[in-house]
Protein backbone atom coordinates (compact mmCIF):
# COMPACT_ATOMS: atom_id res chain seq x y z
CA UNK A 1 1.90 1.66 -3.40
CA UNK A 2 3.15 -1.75 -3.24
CA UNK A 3 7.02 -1.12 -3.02
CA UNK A 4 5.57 0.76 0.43
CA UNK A 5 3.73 -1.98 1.48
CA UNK A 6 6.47 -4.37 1.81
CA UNK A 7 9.02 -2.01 3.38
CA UNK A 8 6.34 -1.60 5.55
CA UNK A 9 5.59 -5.26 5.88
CA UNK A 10 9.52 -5.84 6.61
CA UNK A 11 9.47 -3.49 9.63
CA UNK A 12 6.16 -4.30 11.29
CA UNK A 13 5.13 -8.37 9.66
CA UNK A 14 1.77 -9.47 10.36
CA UNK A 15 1.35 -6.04 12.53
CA UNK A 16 0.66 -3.89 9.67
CA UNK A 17 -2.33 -6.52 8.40
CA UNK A 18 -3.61 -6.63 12.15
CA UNK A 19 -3.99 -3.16 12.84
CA UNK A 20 -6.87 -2.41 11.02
CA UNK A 21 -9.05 -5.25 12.62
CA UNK A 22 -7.65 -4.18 16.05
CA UNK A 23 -8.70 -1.02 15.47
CA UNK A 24 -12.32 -1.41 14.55
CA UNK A 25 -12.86 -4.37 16.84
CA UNK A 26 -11.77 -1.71 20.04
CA UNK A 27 -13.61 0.80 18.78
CA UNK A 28 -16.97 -1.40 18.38
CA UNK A 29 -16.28 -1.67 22.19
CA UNK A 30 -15.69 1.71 22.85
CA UNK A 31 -18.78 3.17 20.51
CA UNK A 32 -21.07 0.66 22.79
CA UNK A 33 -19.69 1.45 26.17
CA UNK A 34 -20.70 5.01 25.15
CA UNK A 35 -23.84 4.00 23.66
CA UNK A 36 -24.65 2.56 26.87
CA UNK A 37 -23.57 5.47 28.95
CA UNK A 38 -20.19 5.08 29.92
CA UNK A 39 -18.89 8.81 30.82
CA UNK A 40 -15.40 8.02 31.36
CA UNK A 41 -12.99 5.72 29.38
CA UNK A 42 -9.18 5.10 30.22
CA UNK A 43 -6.40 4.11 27.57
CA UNK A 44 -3.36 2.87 29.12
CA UNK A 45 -0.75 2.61 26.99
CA UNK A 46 -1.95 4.81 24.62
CA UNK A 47 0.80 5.60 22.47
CA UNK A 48 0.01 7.24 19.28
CA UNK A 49 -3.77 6.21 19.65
CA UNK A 50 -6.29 9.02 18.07
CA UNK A 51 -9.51 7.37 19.45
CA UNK A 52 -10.11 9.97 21.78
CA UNK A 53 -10.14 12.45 18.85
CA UNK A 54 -11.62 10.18 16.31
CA UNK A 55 -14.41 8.86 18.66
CA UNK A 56 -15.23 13.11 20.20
CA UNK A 57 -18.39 12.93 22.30
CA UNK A 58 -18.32 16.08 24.99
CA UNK A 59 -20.26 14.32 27.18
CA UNK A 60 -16.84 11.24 27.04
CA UNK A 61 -14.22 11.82 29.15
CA UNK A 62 -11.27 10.25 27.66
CA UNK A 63 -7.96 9.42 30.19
CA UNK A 64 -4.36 8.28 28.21
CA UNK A 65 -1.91 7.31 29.94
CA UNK A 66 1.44 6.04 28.70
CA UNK A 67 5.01 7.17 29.56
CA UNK A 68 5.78 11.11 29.71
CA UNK A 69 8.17 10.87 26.33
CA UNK A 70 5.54 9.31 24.55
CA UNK A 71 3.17 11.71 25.37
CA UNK A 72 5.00 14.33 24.86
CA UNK A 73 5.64 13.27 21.48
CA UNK A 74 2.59 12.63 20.07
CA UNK A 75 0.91 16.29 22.25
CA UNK A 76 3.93 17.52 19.84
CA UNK A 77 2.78 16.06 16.66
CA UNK A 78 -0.98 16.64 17.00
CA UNK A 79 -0.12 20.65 17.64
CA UNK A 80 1.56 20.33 14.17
């Protein structure tokens, strides 16, 4: 709704309105690195990232790597 827009908006500003063309813009780049036959692809800083699970290809090996509480976290939210 809009009230949760701009409580969003207040905690993450032009962020929240950015993400979205982040998103798709890496993921162009990603979709043709695989089209093109890339077999591995590293993340650093992955944080909360789902590309690896949004973008599945078995023959795509996919490496995150980000600091061991964050990971742990979001290995703990994905097995909910």
């Amino acid at each position: 709704t809009e009230n949760h827009i701009k409580l969003l908006s207040q905690d993450f500003g032009e962020f929240l309105f950015e993400m979205p063309i982040r998103t798709a813009f890496y993921d162009a780049q990603v979709k043709q690195a695989m089209a093109e036959g890339i077999k591995q692809i590293v993340i650093i800083g992955s944080g909360l990232d789902c590309r690896p699970l949004r973008l599945h290809d078995p023959s795509v090996q996919f490496f995150e790597f980000d600091q061991g509480v964050m990971l742990d976290y979001k290995v703990s939210k994905l097995a909910t």
